[in-house]
Protein backbone atom coordinates (compact mmCIF):
# COMPACT_ATOMS: atom_id res chain seq x y z
CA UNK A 1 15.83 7.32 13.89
CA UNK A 2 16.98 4.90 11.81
CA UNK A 3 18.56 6.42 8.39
CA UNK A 4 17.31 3.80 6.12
CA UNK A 5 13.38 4.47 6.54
CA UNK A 6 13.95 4.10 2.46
CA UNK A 7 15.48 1.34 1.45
CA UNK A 8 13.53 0.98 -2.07
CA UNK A 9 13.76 3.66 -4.82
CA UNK A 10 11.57 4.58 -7.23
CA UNK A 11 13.80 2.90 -9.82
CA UNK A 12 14.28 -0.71 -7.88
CA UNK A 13 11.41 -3.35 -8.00
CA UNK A 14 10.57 -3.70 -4.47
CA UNK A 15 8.40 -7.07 -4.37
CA UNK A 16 8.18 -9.89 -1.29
CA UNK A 17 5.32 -12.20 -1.01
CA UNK A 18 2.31 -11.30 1.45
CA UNK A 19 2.73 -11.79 5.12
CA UNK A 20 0.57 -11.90 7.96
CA UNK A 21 2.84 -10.93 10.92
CA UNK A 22 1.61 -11.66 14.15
CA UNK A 23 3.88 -11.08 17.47
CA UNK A 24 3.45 -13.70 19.58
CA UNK A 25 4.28 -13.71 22.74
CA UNK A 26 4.03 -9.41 22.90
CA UNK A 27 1.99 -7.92 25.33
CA UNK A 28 1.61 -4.88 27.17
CA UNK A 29 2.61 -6.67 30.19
CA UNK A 30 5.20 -7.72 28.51
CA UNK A 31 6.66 -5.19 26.46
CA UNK A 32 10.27 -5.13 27.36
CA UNK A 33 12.64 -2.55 27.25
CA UNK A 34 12.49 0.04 25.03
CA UNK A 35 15.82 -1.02 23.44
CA UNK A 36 13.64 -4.55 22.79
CA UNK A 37 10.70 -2.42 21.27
CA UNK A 38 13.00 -0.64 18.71
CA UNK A 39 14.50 -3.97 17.55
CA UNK A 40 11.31 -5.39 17.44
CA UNK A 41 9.79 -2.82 15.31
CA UNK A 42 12.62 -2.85 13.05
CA UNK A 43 12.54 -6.40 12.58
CA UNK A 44 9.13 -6.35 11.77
CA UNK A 45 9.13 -3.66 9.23
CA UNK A 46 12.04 -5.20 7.48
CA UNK A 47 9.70 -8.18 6.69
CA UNK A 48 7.30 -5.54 5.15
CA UNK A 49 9.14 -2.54 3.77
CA UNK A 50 8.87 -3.69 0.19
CA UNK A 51 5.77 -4.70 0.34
CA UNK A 52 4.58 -1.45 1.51
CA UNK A 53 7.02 0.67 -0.16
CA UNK A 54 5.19 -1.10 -3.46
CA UNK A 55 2.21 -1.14 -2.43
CA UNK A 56 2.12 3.20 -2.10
CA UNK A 57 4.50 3.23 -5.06
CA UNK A 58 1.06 1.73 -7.27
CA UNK A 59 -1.43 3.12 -5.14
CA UNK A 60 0.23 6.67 -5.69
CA UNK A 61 0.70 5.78 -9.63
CA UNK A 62 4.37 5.74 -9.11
CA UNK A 63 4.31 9.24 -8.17
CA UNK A 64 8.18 10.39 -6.58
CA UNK A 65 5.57 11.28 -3.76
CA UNK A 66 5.55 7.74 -2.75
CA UNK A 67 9.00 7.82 -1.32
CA UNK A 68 7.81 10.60 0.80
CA UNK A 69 4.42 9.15 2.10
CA UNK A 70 6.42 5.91 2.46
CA UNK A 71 8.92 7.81 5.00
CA UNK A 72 5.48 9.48 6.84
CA UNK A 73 4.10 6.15 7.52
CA UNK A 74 7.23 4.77 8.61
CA UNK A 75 7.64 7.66 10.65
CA UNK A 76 4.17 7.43 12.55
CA UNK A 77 4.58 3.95 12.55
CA UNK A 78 7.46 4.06 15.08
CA UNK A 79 5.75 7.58 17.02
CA UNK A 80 2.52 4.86 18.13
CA UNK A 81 4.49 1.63 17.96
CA UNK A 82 4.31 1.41 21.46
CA UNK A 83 0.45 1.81 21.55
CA UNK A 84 0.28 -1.37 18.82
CA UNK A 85 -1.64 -4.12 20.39
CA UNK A 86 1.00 -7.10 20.02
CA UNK A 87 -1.92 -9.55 19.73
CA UNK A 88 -3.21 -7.97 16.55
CA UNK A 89 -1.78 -8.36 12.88
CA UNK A 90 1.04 -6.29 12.49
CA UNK A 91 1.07 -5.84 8.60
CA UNK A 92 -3.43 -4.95 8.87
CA UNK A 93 -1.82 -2.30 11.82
CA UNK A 94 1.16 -0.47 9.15
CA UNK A 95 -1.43 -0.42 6.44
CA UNK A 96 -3.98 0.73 8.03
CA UNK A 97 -1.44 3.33 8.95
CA UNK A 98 -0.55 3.76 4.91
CA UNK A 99 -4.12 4.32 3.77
CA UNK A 100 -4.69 7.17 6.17
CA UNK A 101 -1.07 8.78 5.33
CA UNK A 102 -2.64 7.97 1.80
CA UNK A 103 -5.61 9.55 1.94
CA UNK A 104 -3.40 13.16 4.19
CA UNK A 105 -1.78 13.43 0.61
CA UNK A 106 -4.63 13.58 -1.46
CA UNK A 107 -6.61 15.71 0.44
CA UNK A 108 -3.24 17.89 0.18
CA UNK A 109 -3.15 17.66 -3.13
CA UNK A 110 -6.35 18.77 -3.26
CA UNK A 111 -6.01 22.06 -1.43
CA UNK A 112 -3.13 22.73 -3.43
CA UNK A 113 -5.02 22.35 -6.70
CA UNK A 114 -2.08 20.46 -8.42
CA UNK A 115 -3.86 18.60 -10.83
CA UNK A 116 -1.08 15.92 -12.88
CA UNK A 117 -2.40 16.08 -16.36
CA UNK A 118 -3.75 12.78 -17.62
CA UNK A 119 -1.23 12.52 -20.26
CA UNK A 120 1.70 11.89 -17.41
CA UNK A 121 0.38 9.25 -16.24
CA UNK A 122 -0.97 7.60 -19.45
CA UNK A 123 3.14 7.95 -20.54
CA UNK A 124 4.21 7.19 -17.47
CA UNK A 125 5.59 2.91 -17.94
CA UNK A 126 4.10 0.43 -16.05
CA UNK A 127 6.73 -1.20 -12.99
CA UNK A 128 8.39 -4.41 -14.85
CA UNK A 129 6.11 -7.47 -14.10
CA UNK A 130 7.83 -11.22 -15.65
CA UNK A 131 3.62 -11.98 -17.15
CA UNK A 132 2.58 -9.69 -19.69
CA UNK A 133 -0.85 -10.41 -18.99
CA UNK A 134 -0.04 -9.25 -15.56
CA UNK A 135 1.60 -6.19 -16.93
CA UNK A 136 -1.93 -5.58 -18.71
CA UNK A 137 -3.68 -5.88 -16.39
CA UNK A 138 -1.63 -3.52 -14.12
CA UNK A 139 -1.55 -0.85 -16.54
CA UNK A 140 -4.95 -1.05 -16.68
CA UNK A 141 -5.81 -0.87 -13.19
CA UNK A 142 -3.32 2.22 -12.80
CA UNK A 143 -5.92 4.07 -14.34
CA UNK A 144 -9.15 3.32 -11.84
CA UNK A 145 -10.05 6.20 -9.42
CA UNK A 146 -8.28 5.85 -6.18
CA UNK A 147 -10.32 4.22 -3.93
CA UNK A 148 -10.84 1.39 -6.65
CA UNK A 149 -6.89 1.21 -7.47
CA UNK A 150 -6.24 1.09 -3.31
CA UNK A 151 -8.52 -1.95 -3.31
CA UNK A 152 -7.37 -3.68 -6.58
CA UNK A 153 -3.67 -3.66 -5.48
CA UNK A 154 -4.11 -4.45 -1.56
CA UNK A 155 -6.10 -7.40 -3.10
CA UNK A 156 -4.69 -8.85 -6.23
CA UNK A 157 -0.82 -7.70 -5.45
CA UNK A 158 -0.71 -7.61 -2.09
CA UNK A 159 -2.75 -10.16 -1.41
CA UNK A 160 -4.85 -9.59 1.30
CA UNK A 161 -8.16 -10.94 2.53
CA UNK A 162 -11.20 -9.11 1.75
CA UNK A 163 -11.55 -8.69 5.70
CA UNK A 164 -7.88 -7.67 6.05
CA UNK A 165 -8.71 -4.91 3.37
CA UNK A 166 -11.77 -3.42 5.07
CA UNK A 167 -10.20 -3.36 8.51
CA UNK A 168 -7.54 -1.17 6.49
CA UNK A 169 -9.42 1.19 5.05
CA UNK A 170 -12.38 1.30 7.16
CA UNK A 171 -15.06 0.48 4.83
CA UNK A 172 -17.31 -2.59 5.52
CA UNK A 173 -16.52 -6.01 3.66
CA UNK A 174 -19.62 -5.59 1.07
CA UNK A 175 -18.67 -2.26 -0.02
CA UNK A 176 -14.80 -3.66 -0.60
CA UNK A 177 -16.34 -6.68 -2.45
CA UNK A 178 -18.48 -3.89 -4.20
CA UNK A 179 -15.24 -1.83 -5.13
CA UNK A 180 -13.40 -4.73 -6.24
CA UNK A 181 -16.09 -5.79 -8.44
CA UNK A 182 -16.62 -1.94 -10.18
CA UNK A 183 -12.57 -2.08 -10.55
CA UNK A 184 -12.52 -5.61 -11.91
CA UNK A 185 -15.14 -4.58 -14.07
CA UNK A 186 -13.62 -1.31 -15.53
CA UNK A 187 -10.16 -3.17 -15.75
CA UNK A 188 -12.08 -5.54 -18.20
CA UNK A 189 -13.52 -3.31 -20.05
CA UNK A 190 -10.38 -1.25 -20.46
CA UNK A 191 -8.56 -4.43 -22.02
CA UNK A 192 -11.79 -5.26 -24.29
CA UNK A 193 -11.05 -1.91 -25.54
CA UNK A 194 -7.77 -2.26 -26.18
CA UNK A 195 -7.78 -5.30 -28.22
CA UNK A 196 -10.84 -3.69 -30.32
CA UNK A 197 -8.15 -1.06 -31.46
């Protein structure tokens, strides 16, 4: 295994645009040796690594645990590369991966009871961003429940379709546009009531 599966700390800002990957030309048929799968995989994950690395790292409200869930997708990623249907999207595939490894922690978290007290993450800062409007609204959407702060970053920072979003996370495209909209909505509000103070 490769001994950079983290190549982004928790310190570093870790941004790329978004990227559909496709592999062209990859079938099962096809496939190669395995020395050709590794390389591929690697070479497709480098085009992505920051963008998912970043993408946990705000999802996770910069939680240290996002290094480690990072590593676990990366991980599974490779186990069931070979199973990856060359024909489909590869970065839909790894964060598809990402929400489920996403959605292992919480439920952890949850048996374990560790509850991170609300003041942490109010004083926790916000990742740089060059707009402060940007940073606002950021720091704003840090704050929505999980499901709505999944949806609100694979959308407005990651940039991916509304389709793209519900083949990740399994939900239908209305109730994505639906979660979009509450989280929009609450991220509003929480600015209106900012400036009132």
């Amino acid at each position: 295994m490769k001994e950079w599966l983290l190549t982004c700390s928790v310190s570093a800002q870790c941004e790329v645009p978004g990227h559909a990957i496709m592999v062209n030309g990859w079938n099962g048929e096809m496939a190669g040796t395995m020395a050709d799968e590794k390389e591929l995989f690697w070479e497709l994950l480098a085009i992505l690594q920051k963008k998912l690395f970043n993408f946990l790292h705000r999802a996770l409200n910069f939680s240290e645990d996002s290094q480690d869930v990072y590593q676990e997708v990366v991980i599974r990623a490779w186990k069931y590369f070979s199973s990856f249907d060359r024909q489909q999207n590869f970065s839909t595939w790894i964060f598809t991966i990402a929400h489920n490894e996403m959605k292992k922690y919480f439920n952890q978290r949850q048996k374990e009871q560790k509850v991170i007290p609300l003041e942490l993450l109010v004083a926790d800062p916000p990742a740089p961003v060059d707009d402060p409007t940007v940073a606002l609204i950021y720091g704003a959407a840090r704050q929505l429940p999980l499901r709505q702060r999944e949806v609100f970053f694979l959308f407005y920072y990651n940039k991916f379709s509304i389709a793209e979003i519900a083949a990740i996370s399994g939900l239908r495209q209305g109730n994505v546009k639906f979660i979009l909209s509450s989280g929009r909505e609450a991220v509003r509000r929480a600015l209106e009531a900012k400036n009132e103070k």
